[in-house]
PDB file of N, CA and C in Angstrom:
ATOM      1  N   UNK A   1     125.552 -78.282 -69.900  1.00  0.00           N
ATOM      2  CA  UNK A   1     124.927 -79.582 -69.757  1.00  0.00           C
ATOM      3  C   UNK A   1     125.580 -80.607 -70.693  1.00  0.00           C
ATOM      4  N   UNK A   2     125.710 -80.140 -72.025  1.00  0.00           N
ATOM      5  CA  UNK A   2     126.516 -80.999 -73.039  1.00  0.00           C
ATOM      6  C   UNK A   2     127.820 -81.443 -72.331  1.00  0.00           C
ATOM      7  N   UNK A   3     128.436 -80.911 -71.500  1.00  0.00           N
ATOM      8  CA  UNK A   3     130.193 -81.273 -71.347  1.00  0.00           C
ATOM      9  C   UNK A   3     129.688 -82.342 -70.255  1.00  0.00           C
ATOM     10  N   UNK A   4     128.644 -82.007 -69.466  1.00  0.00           N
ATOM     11  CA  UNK A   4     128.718 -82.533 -68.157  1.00  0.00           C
ATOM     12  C   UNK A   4     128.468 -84.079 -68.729  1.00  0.00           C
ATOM     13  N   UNK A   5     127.222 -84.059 -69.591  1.00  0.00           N
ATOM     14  CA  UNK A   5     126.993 -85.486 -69.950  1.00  0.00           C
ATOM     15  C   UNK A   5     128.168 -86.103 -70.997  1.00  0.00           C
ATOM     16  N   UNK A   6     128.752 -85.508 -71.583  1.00  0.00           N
ATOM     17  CA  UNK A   6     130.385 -86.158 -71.909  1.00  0.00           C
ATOM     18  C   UNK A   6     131.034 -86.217 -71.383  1.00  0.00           C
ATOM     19  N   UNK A   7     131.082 -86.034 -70.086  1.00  0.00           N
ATOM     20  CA  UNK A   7     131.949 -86.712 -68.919  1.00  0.00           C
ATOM     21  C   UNK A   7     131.328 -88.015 -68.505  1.00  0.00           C
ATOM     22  N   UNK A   8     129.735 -88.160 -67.754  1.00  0.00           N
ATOM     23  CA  UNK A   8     129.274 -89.319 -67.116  1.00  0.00           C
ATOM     24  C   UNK A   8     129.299 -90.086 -68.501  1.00  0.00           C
ATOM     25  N   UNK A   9     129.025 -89.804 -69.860  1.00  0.00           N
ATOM     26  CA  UNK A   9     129.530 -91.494 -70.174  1.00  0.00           C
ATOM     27  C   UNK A   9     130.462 -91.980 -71.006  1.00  0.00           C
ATOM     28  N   UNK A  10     131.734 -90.617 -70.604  1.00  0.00           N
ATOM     29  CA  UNK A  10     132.962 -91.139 -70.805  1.00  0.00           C
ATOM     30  C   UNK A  10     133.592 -91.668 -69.456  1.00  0.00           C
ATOM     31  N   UNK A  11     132.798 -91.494 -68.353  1.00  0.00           N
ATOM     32  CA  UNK A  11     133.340 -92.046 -66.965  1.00  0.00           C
ATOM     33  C   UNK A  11     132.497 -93.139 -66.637  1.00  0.00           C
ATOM     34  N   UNK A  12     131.516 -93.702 -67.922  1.00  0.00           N
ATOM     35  CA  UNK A  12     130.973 -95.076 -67.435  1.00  0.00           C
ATOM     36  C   UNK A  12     131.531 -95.769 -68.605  1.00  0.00           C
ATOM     37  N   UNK A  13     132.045 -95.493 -69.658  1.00  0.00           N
ATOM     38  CA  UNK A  13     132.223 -96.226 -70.762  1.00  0.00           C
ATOM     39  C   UNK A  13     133.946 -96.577 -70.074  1.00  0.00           C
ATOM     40  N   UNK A  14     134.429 -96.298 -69.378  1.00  0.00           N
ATOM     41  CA  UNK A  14     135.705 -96.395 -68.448  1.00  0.00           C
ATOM     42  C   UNK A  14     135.907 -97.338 -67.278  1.00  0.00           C
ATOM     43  N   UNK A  15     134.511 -96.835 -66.709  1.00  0.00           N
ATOM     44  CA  UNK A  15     134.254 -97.806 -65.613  1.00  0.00           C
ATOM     45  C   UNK A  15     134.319 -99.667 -65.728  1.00  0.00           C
ATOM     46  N   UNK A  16     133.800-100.045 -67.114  1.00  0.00           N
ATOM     47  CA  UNK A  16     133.592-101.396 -67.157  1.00  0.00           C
ATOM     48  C   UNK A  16     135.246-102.143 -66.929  1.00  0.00           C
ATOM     49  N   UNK A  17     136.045-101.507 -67.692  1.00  0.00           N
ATOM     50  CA  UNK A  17     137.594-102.549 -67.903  1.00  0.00           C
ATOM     51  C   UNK A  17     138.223-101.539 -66.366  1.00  0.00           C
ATOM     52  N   UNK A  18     138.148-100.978 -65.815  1.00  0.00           N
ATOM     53  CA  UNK A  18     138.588-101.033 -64.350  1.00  0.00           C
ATOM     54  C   UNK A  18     137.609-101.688 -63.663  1.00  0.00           C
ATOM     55  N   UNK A  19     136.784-101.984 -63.191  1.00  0.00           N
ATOM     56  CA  UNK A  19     135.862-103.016 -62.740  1.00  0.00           C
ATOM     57  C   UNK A  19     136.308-104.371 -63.038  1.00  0.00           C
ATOM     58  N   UNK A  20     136.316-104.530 -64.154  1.00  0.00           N
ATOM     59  CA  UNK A  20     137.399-105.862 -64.411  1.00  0.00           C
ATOM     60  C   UNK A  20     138.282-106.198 -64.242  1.00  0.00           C
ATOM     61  N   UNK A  21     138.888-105.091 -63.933  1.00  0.00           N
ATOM     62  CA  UNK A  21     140.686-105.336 -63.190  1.00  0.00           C
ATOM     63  C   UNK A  21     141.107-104.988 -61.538  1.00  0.00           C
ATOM     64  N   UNK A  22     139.826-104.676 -61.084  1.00  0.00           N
ATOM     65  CA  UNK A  22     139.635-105.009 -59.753  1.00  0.00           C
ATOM     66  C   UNK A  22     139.373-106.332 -59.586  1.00  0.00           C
ATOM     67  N   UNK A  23     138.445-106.726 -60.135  1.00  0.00           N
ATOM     68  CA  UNK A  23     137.748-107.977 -59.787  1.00  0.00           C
ATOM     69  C   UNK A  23     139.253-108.840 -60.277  1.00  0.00           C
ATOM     70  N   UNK A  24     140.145-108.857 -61.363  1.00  0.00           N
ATOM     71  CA  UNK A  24     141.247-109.605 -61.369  1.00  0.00           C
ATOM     72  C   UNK A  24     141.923-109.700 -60.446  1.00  0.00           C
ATOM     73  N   UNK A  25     142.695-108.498 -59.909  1.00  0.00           N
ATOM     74  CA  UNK A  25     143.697-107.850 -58.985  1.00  0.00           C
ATOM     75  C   UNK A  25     143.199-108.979 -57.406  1.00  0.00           C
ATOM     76  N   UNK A  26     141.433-108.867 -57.512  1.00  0.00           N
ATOM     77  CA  UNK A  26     141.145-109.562 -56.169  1.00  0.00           C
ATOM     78  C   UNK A  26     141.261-111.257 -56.048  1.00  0.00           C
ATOM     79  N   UNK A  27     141.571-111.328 -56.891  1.00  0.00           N
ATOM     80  CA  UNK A  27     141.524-112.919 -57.703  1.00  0.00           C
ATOM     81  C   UNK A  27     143.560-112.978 -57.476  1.00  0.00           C
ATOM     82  N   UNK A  28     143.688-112.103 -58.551  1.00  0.00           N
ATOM     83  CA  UNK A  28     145.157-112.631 -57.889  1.00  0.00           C
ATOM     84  C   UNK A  28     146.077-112.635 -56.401  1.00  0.00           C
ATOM     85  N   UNK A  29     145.466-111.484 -55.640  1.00  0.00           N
ATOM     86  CA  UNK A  29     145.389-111.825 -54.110  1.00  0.00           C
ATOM     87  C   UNK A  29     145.182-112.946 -53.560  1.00  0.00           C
ATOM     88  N   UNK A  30     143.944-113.411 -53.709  1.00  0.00           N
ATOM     89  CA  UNK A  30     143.270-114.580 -53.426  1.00  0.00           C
ATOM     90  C   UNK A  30     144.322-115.699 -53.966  1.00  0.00           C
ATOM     91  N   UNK A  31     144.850-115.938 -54.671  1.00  0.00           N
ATOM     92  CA  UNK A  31     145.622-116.878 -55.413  1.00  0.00           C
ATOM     93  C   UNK A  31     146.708-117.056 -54.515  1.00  0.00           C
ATOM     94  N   UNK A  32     147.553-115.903 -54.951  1.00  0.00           N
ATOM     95  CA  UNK A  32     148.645-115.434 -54.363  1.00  0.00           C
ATOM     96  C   UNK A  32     149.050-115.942 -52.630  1.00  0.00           C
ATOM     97  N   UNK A  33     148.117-115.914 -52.149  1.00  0.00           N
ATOM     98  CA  UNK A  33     147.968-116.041 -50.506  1.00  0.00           C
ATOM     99  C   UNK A  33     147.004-117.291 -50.018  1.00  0.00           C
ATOM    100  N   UNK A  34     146.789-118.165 -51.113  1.00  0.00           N
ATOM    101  CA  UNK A  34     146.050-119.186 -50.745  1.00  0.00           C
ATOM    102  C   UNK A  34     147.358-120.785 -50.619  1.00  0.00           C
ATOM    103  N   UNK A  35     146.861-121.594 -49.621  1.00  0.00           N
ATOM    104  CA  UNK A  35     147.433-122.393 -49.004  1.00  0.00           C
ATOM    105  C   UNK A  35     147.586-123.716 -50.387  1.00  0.00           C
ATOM    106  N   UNK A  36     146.879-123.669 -51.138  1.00  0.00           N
ATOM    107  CA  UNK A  36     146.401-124.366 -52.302  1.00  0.00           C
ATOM    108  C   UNK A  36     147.981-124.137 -53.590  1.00  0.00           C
ATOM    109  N   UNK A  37     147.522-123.074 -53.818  1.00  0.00           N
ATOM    110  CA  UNK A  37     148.703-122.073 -54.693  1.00  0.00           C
ATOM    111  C   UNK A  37     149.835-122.477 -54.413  1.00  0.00           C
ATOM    112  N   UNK A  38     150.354-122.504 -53.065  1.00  0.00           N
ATOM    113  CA  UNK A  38     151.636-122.643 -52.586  1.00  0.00           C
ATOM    114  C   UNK A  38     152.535-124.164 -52.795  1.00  0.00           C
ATOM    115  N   UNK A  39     151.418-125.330 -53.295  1.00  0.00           N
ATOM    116  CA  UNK A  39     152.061-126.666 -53.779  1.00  0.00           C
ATOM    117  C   UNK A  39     151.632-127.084 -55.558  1.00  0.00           C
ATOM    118  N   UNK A  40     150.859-125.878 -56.215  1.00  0.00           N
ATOM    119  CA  UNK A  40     150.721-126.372 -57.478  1.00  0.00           C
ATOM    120  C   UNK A  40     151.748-125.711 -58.407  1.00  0.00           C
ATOM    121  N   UNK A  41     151.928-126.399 -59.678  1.00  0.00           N
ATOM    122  CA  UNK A  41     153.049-126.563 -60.660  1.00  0.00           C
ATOM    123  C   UNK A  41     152.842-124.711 -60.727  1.00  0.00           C
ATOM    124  N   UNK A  42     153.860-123.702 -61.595  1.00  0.00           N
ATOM    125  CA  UNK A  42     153.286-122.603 -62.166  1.00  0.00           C
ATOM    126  C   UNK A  42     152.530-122.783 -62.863  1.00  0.00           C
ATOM    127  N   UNK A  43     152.340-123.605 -64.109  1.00  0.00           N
ATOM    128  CA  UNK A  43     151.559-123.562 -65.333  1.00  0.00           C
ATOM    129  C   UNK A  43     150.271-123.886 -64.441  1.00  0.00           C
ATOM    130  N   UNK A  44     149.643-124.837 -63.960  1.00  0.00           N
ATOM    131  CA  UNK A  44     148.684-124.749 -63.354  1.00  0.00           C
ATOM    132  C   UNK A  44     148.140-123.502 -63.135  1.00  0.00           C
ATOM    133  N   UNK A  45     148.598-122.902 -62.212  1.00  0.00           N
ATOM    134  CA  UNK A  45     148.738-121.642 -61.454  1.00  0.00           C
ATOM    135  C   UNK A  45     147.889-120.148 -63.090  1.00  0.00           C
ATOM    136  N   UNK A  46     149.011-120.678 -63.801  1.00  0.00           N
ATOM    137  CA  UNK A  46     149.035-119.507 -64.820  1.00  0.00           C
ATOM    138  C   UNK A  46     147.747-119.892 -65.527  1.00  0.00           C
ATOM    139  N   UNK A  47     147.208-121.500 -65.809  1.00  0.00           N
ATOM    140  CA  UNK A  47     146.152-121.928 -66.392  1.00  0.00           C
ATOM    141  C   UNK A  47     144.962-121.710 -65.909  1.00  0.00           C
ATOM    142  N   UNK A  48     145.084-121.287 -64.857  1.00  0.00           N
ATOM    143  CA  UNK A  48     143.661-121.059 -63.389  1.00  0.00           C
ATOM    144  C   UNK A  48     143.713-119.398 -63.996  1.00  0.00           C
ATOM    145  N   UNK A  49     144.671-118.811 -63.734  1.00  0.00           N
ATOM    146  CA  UNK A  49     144.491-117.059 -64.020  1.00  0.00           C
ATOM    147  C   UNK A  49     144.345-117.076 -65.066  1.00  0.00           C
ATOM    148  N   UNK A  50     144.447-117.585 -66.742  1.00  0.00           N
ATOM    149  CA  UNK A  50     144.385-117.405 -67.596  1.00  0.00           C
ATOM    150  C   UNK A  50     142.481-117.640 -67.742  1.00  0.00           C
ATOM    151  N   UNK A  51     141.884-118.535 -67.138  1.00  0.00           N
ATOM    152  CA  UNK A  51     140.682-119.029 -67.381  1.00  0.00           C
ATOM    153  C   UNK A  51     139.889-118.031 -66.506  1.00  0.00           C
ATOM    154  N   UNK A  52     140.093-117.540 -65.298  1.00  0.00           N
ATOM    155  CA  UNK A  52     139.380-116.598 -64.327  1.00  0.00           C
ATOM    156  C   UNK A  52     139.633-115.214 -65.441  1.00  0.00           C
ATOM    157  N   UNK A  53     140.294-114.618 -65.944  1.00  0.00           N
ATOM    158  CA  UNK A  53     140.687-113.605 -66.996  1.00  0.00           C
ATOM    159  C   UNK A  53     139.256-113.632 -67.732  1.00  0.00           C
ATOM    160  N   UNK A  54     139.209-115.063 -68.440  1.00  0.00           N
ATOM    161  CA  UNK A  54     138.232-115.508 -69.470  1.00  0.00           C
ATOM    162  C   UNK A  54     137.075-115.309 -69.475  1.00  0.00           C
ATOM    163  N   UNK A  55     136.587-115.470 -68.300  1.00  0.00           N
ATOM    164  CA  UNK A  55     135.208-115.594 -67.466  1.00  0.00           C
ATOM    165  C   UNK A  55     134.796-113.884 -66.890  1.00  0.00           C
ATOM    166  N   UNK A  56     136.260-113.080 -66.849  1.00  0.00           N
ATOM    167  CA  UNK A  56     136.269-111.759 -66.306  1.00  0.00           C
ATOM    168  C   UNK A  56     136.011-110.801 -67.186  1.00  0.00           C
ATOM    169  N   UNK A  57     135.758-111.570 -68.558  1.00  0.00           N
ATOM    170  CA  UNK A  57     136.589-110.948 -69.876  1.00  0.00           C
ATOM    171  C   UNK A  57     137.723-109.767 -69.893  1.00  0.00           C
ATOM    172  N   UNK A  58     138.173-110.124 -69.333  1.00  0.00           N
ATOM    173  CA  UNK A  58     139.835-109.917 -69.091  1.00  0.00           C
ATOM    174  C   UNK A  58     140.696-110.402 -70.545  1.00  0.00           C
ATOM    175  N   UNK A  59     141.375-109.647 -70.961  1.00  0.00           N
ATOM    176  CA  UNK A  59     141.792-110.003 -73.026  1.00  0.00           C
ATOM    177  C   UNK A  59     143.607-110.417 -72.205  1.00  0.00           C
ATOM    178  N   UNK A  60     143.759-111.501 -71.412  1.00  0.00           N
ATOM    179  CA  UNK A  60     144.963-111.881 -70.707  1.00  0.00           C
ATOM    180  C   UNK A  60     145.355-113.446 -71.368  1.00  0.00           C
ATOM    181  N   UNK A  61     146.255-113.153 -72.318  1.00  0.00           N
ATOM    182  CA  UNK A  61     146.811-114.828 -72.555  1.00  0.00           C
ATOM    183  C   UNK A  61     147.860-115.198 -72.077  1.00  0.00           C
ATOM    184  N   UNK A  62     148.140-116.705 -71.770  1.00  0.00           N
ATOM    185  CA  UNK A  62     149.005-117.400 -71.097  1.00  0.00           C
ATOM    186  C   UNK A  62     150.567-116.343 -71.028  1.00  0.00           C
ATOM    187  N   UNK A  63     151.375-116.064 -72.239  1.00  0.00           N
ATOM    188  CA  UNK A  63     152.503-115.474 -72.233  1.00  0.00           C
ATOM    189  C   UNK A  63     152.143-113.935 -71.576  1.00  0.00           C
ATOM    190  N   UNK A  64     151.013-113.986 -71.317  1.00  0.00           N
ATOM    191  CA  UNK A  64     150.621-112.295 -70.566  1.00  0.00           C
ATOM    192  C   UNK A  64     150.870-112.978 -69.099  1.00  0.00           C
ATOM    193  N   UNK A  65     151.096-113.634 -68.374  1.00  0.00           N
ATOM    194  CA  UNK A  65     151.017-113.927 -66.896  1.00  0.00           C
ATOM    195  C   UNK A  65     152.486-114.335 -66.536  1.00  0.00           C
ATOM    196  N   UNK A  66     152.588-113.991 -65.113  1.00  0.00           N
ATOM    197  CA  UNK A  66     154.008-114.082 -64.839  1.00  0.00           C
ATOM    198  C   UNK A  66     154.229-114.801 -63.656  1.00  0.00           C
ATOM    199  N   UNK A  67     154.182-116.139 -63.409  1.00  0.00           N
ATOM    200  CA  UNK A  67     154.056-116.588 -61.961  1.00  0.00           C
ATOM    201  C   UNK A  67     155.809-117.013 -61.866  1.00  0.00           C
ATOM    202  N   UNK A  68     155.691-116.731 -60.122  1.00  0.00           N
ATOM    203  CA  UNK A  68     157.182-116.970 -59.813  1.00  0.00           C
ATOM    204  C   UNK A  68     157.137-117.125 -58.277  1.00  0.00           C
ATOM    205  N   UNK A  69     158.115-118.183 -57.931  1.00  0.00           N
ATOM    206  CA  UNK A  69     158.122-118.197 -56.780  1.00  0.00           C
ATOM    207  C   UNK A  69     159.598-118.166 -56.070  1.00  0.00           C
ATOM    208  N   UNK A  70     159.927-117.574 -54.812  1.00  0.00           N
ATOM    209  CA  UNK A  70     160.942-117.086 -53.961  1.00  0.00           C
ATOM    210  C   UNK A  70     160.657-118.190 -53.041  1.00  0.00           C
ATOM    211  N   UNK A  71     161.947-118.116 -51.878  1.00  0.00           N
ATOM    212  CA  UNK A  71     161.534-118.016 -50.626  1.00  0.00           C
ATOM    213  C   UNK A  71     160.956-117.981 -49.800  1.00  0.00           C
ATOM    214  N   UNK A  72     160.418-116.449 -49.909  1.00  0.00           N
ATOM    215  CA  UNK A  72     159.151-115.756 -49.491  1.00  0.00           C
ATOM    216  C   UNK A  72     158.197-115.723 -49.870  1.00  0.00           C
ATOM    217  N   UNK A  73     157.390-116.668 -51.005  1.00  0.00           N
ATOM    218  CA  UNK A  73     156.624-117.138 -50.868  1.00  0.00           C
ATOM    219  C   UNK A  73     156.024-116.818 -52.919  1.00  0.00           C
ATOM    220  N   UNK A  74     154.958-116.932 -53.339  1.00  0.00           N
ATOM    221  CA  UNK A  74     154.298-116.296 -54.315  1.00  0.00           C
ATOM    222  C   UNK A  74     154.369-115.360 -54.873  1.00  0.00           C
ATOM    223  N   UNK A  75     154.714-114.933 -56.031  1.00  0.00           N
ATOM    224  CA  UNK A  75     154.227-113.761 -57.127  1.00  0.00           C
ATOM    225  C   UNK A  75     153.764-113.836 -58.281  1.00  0.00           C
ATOM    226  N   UNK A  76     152.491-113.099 -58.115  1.00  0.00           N
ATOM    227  CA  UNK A  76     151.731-113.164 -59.311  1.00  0.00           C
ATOM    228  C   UNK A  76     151.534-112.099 -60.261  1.00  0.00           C
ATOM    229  N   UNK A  77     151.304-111.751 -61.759  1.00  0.00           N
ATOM    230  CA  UNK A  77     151.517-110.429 -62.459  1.00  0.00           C
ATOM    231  C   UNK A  77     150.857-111.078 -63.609  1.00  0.00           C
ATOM    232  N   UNK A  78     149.963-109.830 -64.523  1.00  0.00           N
ATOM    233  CA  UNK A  78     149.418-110.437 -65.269  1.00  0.00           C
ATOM    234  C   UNK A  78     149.191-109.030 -66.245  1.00  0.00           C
ATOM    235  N   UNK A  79     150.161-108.435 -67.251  1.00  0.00           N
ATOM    236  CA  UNK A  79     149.883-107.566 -68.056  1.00  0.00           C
ATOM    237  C   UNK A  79     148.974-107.614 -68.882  1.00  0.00           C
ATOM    238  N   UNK A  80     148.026-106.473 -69.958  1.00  0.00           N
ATOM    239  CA  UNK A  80     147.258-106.433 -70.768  1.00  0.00           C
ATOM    240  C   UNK A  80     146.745-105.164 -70.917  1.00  0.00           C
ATOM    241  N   UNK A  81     146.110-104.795 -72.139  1.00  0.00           N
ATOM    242  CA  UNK A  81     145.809-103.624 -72.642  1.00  0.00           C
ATOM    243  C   UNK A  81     144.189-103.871 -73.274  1.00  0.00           C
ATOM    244  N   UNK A  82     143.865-102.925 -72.870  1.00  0.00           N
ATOM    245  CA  UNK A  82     142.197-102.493 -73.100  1.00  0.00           C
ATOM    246  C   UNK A  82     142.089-101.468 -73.725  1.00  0.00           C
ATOM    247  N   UNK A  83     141.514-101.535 -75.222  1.00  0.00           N
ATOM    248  CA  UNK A  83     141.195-100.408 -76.225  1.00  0.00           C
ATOM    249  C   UNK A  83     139.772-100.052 -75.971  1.00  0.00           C
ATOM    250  N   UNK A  84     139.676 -99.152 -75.613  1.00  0.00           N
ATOM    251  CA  UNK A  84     138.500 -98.775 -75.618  1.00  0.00           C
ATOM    252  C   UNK A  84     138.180 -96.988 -76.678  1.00  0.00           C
ATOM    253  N   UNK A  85     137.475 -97.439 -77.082  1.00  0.00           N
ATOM    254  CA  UNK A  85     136.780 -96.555 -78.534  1.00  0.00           C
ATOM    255  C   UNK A  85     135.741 -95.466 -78.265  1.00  0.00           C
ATOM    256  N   UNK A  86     136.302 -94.438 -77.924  1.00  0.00           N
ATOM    257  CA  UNK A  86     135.151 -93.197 -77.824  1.00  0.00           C
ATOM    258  C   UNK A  86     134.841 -92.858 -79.017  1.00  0.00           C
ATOM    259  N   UNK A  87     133.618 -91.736 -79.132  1.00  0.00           N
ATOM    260  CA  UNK A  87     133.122 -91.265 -80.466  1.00  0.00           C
ATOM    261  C   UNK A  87     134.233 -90.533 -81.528  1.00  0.00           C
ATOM    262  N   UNK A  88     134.992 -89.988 -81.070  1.00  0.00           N
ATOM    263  CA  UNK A  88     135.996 -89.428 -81.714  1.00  0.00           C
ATOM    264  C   UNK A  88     137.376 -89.581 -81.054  1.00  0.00           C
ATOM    265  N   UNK A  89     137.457 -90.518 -80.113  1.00  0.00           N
ATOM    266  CA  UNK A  89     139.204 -90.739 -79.876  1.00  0.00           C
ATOM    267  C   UNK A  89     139.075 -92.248 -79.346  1.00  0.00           C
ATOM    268  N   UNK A  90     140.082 -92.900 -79.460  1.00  0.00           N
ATOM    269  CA  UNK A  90     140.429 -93.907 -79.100  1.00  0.00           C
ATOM    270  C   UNK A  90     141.736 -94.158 -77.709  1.00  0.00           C
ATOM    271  N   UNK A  91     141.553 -94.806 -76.829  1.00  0.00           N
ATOM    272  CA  UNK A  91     142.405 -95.003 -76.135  1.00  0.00           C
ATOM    273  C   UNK A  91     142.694 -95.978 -75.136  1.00  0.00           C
ATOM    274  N   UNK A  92     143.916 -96.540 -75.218  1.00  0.00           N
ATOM    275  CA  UNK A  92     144.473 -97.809 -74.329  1.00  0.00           C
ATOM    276  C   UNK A  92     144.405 -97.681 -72.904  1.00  0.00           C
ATOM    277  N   UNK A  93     144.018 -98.692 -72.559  1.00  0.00           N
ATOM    278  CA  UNK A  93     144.152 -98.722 -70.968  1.00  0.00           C
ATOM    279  C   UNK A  93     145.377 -99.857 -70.495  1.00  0.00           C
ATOM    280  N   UNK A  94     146.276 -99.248 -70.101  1.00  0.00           N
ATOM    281  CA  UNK A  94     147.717-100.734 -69.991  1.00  0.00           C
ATOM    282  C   UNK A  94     147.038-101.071 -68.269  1.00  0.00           C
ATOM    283  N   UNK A  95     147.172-102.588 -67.980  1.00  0.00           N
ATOM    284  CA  UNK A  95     146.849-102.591 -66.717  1.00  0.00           C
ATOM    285  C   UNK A  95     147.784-104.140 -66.071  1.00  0.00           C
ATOM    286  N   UNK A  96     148.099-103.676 -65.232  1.00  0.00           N
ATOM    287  CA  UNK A  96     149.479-104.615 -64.458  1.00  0.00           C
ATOM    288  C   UNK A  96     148.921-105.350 -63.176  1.00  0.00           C
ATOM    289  N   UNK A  97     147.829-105.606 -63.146  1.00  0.00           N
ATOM    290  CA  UNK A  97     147.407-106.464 -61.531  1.00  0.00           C
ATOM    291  C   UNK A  97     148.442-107.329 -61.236  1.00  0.00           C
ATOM    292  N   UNK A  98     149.048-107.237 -60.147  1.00  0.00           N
ATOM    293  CA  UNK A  98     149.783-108.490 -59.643  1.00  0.00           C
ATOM    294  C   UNK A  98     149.620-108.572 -58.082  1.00  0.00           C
ATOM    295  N   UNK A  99     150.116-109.415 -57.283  1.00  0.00           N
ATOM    296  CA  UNK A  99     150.060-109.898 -55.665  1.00  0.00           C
ATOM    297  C   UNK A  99     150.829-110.796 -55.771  1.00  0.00           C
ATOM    298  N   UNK A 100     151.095-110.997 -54.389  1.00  0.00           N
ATOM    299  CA  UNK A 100     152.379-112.178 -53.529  1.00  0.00           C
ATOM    300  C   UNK A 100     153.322-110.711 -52.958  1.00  0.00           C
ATOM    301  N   UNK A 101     155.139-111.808 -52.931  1.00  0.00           N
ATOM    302  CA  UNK A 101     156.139-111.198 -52.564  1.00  0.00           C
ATOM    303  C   UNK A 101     157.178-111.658 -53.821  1.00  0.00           C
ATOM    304  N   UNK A 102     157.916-110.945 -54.229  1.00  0.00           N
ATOM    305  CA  UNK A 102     158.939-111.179 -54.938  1.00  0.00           C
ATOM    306  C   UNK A 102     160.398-111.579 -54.776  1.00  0.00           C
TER     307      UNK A 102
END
């Protein structure tokens, strides 16, 4: 019983910063493929994901985002790392959401 319940809330104390990086990942889709996106400056662009991050509590600053545009249209990327602190170990979560085409 002891192991089982050190799993469920080491698999909910986990759950919150992937939940958050879904909810980013769906945001930068949304960005990425919106008709809007496709005529504003990058910095704009990077200033909108930097503030949706904020609100996501997402730990993403400006030099963490990577907007670029091709040809083919939008790319968006937005690195960052999530420490998260168990009772006796500590460990990073690296997480890379991006969308568009490159």
């Amino acid at each position: 019983m002891a192991v089982l319940a050190a799993l469920i809330a080491f698999a909910a104390l986990l759950s919150g910063p992937y939940y958050r990086n879904w909810r980013m990942q769906r945001f930068l889709e949304e960005t990425a493929y919106s008709a809007e996106a496709a005529t504003r400056p990058p910095e704009l662009i990077g200033a909108g994901i930097a503030e949706q991050a904020a609100r996501l509590g997402v730990p993403v600053r400006n030099e963490q985002i990577r907007v670029s545009r091709s040809d083919r249209g939008l790319y968006l990327e937005a690195r960052y790392i999530v420490r998260v602190d168990l009772l006796l170990y500590t460990v990073d979560l690296h997480f890379r959401p991006s969308a568009g085409v490159r």
